[in-house]
C-alpha atoms as a PDB file:
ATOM      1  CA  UNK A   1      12.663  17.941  27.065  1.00  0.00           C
ATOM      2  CA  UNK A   2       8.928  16.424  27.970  1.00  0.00           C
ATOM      3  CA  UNK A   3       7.534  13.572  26.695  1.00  0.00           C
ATOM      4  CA  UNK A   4       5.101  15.583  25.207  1.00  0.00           C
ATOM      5  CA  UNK A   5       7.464  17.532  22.915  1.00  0.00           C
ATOM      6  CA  UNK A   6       9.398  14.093  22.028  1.00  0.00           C
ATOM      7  CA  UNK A   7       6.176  12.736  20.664  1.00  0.00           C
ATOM      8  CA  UNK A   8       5.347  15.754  18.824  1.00  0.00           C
ATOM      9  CA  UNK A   9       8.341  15.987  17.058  1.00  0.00           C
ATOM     10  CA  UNK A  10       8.274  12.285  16.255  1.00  0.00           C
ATOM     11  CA  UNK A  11       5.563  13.170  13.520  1.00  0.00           C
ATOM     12  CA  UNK A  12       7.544  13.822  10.860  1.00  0.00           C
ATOM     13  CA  UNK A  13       7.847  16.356   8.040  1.00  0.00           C
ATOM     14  CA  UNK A  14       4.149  17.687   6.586  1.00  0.00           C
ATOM     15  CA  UNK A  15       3.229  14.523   4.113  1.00  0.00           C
ATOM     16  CA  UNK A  16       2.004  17.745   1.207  1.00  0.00           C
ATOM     17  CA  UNK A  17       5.661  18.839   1.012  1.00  0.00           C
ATOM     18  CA  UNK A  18       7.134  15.648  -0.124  1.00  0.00           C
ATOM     19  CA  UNK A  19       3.830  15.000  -2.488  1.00  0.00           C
ATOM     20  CA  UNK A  20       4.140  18.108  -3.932  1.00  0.00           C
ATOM     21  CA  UNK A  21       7.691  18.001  -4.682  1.00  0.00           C
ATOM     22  CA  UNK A  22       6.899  14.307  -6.077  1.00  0.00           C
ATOM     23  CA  UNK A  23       4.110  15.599  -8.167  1.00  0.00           C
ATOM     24  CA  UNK A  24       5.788  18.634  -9.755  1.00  0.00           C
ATOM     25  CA  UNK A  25       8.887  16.149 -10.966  1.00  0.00           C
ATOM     26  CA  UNK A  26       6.309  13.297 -11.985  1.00  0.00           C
ATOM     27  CA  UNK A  27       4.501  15.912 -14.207  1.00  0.00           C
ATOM     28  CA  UNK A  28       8.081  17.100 -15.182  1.00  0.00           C
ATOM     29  CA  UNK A  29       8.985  13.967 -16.588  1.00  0.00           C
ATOM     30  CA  UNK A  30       5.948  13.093 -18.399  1.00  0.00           C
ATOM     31  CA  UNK A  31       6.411  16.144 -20.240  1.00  0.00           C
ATOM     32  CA  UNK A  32      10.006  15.925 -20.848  1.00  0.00           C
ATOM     33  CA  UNK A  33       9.300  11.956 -22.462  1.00  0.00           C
ATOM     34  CA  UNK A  34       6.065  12.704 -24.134  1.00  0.00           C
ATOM     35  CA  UNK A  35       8.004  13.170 -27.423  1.00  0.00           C
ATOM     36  CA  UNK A  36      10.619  10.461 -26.704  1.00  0.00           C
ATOM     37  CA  UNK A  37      10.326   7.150 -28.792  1.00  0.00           C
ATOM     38  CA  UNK A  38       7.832   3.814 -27.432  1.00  0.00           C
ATOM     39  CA  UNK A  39       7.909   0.251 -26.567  1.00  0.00           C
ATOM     40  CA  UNK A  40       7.309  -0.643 -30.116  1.00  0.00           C
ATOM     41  CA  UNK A  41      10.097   1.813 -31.656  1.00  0.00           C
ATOM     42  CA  UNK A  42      12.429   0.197 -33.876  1.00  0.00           C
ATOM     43  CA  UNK A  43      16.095   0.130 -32.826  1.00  0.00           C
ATOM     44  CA  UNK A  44      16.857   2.087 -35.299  1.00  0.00           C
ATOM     45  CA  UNK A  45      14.242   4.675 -34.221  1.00  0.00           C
ATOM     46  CA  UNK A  46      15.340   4.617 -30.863  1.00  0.00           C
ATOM     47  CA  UNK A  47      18.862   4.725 -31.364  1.00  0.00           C
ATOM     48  CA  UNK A  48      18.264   7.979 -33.768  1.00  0.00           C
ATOM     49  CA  UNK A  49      16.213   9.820 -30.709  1.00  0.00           C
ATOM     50  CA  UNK A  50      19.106   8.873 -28.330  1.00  0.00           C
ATOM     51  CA  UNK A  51      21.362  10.453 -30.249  1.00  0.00           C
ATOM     52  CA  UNK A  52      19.605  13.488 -31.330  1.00  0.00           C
ATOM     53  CA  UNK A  53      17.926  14.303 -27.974  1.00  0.00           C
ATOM     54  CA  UNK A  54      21.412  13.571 -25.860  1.00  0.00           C
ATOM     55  CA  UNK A  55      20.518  17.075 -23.543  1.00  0.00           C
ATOM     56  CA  UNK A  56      16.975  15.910 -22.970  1.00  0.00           C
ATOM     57  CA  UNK A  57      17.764  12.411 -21.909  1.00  0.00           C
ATOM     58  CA  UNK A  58      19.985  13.336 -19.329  1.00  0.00           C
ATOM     59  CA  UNK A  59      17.587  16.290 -18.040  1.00  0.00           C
ATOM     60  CA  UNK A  60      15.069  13.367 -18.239  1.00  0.00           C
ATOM     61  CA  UNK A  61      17.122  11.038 -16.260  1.00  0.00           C
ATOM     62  CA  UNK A  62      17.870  13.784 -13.470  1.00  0.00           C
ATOM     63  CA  UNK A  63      14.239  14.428 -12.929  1.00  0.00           C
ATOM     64  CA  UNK A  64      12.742  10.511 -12.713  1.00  0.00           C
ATOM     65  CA  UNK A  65      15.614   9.446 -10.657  1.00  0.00           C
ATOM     66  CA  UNK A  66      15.028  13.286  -8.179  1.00  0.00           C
ATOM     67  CA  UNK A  67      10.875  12.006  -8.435  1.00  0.00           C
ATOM     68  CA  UNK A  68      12.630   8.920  -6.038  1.00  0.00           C
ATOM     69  CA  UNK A  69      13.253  10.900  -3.482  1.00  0.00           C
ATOM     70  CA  UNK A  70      10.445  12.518  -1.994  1.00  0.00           C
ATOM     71  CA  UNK A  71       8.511   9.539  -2.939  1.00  0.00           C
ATOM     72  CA  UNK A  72      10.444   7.499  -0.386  1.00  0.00           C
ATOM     73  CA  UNK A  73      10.051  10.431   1.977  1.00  0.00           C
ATOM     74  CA  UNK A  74       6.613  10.622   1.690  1.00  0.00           C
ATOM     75  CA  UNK A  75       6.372   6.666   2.396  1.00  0.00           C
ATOM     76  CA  UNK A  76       8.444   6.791   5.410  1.00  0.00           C
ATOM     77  CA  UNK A  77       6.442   9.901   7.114  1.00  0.00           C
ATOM     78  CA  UNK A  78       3.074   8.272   5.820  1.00  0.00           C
ATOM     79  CA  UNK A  79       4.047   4.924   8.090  1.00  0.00           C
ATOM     80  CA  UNK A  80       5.225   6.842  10.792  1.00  0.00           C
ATOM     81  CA  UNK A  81       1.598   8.561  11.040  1.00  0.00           C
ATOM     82  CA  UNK A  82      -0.321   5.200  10.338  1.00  0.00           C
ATOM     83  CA  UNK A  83       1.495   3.948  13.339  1.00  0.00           C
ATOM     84  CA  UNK A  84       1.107   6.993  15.363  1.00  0.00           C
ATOM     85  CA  UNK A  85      -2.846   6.649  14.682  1.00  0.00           C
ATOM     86  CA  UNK A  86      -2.513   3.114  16.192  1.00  0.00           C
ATOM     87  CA  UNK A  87      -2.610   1.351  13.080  1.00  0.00           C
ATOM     88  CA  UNK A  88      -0.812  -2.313  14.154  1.00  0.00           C
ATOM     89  CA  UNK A  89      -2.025  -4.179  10.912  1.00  0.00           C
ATOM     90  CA  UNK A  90       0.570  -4.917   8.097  1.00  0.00           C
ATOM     91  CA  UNK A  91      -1.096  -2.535   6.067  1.00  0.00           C
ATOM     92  CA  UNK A  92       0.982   0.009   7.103  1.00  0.00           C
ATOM     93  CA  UNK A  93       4.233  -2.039   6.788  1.00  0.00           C
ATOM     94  CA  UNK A  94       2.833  -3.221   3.250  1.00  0.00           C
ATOM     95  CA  UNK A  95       2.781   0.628   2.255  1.00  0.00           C
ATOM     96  CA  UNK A  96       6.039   1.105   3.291  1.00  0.00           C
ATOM     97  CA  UNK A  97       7.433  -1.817   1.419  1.00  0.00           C
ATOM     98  CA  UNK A  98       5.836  -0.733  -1.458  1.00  0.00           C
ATOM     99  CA  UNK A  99       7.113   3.135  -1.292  1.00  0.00           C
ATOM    100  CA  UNK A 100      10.843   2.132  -1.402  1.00  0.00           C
ATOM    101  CA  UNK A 101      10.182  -0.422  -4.145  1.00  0.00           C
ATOM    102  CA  UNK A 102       8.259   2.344  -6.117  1.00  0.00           C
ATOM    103  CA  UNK A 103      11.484   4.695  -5.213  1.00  0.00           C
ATOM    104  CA  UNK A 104      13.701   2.264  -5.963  1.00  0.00           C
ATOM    105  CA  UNK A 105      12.704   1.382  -9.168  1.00  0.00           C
ATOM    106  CA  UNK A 106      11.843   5.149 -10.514  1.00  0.00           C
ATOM    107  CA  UNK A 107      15.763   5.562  -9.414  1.00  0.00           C
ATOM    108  CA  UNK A 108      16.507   2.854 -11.267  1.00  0.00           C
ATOM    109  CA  UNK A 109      14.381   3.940 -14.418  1.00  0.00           C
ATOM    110  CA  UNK A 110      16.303   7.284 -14.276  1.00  0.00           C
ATOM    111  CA  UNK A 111      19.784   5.382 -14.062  1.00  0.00           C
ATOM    112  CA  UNK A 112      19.351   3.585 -17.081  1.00  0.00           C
ATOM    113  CA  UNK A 113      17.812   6.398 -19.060  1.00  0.00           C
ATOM    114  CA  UNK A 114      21.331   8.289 -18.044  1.00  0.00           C
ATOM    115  CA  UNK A 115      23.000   5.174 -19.325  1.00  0.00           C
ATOM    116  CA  UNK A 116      21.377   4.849 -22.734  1.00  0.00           C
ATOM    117  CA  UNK A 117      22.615   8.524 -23.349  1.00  0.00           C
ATOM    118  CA  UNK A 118      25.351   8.256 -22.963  1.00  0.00           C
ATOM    119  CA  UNK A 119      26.029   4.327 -24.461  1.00  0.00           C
ATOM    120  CA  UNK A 120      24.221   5.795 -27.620  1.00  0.00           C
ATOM    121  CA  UNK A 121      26.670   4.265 -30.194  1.00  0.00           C
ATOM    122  CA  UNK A 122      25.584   4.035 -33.854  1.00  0.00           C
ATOM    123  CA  UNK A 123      27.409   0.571 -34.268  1.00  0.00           C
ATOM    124  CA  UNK A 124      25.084  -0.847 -31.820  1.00  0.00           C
ATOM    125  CA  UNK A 125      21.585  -0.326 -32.200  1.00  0.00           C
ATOM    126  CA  UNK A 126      20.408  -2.967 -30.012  1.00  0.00           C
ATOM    127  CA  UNK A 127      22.009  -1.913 -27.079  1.00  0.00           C
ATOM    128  CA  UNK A 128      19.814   1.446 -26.946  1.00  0.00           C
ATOM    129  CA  UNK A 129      16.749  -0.716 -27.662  1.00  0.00           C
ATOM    130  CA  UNK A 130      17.923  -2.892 -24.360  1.00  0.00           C
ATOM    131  CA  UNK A 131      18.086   0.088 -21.996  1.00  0.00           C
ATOM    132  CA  UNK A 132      14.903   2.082 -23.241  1.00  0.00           C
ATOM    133  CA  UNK A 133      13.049  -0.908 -22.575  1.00  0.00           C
ATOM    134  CA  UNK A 134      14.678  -1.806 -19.474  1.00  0.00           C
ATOM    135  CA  UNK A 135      13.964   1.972 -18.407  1.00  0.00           C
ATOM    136  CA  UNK A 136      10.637   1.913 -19.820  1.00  0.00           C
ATOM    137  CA  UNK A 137       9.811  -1.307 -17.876  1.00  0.00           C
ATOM    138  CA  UNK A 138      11.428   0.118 -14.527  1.00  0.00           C
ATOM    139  CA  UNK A 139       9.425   3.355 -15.010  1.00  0.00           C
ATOM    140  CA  UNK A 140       6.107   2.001 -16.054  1.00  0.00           C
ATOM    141  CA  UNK A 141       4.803  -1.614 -14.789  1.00  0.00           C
ATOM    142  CA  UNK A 142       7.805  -1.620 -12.353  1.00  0.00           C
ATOM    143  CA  UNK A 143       6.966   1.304 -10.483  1.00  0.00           C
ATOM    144  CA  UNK A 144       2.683   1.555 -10.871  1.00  0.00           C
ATOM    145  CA  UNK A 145       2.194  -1.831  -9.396  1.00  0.00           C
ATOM    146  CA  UNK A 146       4.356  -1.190  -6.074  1.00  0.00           C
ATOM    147  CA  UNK A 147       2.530   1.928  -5.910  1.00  0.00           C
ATOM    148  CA  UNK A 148      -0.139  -0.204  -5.874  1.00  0.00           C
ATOM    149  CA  UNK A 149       0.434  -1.380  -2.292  1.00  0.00           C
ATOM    150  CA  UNK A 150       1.614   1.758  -1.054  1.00  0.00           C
ATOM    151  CA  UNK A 151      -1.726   3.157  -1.862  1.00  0.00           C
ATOM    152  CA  UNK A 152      -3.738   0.258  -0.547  1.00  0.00           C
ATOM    153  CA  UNK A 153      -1.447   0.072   2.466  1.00  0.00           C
ATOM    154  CA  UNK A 154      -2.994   3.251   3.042  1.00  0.00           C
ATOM    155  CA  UNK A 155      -6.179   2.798   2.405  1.00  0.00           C
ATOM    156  CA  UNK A 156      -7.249  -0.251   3.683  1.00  0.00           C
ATOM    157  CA  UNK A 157      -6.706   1.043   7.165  1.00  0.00           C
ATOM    158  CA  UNK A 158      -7.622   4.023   6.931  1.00  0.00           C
ATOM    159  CA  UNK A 159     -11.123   2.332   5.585  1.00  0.00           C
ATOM    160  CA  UNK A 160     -11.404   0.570   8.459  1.00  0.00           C
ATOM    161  CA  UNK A 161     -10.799   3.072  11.383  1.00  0.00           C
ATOM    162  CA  UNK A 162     -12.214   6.168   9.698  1.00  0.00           C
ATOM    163  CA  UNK A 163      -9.087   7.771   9.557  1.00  0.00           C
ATOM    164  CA  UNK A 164      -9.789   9.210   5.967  1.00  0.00           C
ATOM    165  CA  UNK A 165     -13.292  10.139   4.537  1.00  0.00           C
ATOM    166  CA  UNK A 166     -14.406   6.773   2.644  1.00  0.00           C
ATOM    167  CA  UNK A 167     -14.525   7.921  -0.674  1.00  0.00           C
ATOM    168  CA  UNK A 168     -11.031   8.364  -0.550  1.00  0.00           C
ATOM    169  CA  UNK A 169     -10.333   5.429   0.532  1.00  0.00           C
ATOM    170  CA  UNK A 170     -12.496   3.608  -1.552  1.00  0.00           C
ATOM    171  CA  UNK A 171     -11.064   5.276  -4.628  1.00  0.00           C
ATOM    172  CA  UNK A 172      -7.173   4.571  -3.532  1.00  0.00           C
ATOM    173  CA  UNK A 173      -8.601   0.737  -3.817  1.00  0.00           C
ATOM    174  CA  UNK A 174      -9.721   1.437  -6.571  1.00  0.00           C
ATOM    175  CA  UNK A 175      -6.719   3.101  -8.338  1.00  0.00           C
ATOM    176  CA  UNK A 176      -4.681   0.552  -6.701  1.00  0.00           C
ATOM    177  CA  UNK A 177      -6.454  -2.207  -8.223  1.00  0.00           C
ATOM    178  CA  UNK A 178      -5.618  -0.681 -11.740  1.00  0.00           C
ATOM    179  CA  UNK A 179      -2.308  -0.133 -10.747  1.00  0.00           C
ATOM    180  CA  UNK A 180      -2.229  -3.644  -9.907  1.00  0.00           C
ATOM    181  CA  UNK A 181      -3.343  -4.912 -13.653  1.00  0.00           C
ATOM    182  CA  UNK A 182      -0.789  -2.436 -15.179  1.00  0.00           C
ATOM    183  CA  UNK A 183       1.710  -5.765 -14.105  1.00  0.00           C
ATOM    184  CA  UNK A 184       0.029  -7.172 -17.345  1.00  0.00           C
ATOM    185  CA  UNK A 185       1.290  -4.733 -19.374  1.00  0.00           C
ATOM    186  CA  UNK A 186       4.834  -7.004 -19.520  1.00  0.00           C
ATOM    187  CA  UNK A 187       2.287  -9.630 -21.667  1.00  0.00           C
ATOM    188  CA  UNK A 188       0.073  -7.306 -23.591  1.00  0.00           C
ATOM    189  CA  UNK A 189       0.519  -3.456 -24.468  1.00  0.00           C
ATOM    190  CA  UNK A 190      -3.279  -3.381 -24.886  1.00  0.00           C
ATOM    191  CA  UNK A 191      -3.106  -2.671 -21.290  1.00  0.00           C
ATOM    192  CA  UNK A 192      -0.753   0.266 -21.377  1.00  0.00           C
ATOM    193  CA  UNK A 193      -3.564   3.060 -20.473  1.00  0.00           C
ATOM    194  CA  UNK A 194      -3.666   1.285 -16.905  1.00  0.00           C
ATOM    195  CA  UNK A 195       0.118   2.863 -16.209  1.00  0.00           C
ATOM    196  CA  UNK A 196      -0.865   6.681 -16.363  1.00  0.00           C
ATOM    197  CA  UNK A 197      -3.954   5.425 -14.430  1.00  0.00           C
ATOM    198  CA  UNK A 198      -1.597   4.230 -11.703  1.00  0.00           C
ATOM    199  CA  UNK A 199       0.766   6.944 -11.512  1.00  0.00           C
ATOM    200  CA  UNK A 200      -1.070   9.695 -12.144  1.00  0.00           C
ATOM    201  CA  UNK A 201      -3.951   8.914 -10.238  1.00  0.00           C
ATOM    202  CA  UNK A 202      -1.745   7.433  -7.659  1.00  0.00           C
ATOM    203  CA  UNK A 203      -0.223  11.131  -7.390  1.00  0.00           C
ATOM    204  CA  UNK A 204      -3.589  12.721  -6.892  1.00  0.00           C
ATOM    205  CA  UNK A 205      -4.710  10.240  -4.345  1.00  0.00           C
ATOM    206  CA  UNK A 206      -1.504  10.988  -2.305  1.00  0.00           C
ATOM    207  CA  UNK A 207      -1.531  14.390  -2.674  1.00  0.00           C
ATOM    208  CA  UNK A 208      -5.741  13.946  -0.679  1.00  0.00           C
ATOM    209  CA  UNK A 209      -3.693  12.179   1.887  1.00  0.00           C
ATOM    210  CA  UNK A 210      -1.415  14.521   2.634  1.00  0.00           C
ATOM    211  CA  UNK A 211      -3.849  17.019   3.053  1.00  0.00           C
ATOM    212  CA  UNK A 212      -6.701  14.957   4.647  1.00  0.00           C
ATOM    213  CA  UNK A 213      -4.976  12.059   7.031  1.00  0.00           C
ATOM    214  CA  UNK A 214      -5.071  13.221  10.586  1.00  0.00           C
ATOM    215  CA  UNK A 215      -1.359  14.628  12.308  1.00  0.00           C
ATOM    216  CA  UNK A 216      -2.979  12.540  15.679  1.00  0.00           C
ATOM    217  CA  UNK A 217      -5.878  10.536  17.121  1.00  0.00           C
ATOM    218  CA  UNK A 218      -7.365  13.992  19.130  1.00  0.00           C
ATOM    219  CA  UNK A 219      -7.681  15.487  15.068  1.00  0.00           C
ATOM    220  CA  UNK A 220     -10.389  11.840  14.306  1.00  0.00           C
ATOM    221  CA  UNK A 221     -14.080  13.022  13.981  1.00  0.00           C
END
């Protein structure tokens, strides 16, 4: 085999397949939660969903913890092409770090939603309360602000060698720097809107990448 063919096939998987599958389980799960209880739900509220909506949790756990996978996928292909596009500065390794802590904490969001179904126990309402929030807190601030560095991993880079077109990279900064607030989210729910900011603007901005970040340095303008 050439050297030639080695390097080619050292690429890695198309980055839109991963964000794609990502995306279609992200918008899954919104969907599947939109009618599920909030931070501010009583125990008693949220003890009375778990146990009415058993089915729906656990279809709800399946897809956030399946949304971990490709994620991490995507991260690991998206470093492998920074580097291939001679990108030495930690930004790429930053964006890596931060894809397996999104992925590992969307895995971990889905876990525990799995686990409050099936702890649901009417003697103990506080134990539900624990584990939405814990899931809630995984799922929301926990997993938008690592995103946050995968996307500026990204696009700081790509910024400075040219290797996207600027708007996108400017507006990955600038979604990461929302996603980035949404940490203060764990002191003040006024600040909730900035966690569908970061993850569903984070899924757009990946889904540009996929399509628009170069396979090689010959594909540059």
């Amino acid at each position: 085999m050439t050297t030639t063919t080695q390097t080619r096939q050292q690429g890695g998987p198309p980055l839109l397949v991963p964000a794609l599958a990502f995306g279609v389980l992200t918008i899954a799960s919104g969907a599947l939660g939109a009618s599920g209880t909030r931070p501010d739900s009583s125990a008693a509220e949220v003890l009375a969903y778990d146990l009415g909506h058993h089915g729906l949790l656990d279809l709800l756990a399946l897809v956030v913890f399946g949304a971990s996978i490709p994620l991490v996928i995507w991260s690991a292909t998206a470093y492998r092409r920074l580097r291939k596009l001679g990108v030495t500065a930690p930004g790429a390794v930053i964006g890596l770090a931060g894809g397996v802590l999104a992925s590992a904490s969307l895995a971990l969001s889905g876990l525990v939603t799995w686990t409050a179904a099936q702890t649901a126990n009417p003697a103990v309402p506080a134990l539900s309360r624990a584990l939405t929030s814990l899931a809630f807190a995984t799922g929301a601030a926990g997993f938008v602000v690592p995103l946050a560095l995968l996307i500026a991993g990204i696009a700081v880079p790509a910024l400075f060698l040219g290797l996207l077109p600027r708007w996108v990279s400017i507006a990955g900064l600038v979604i990461a720097a929302a996603a980035v607030l949404a940490t203060f989210t764990l002191l003040t729910p006024a600040l909730n809107p900035l966690i569908p900011v970061g993850r569903f603007g984070g899924l757009i901005w990946l889904v540009l990448v996929s399509v628009l970040l170069p396979r090689n340095r010959h594909q540059l303008r």
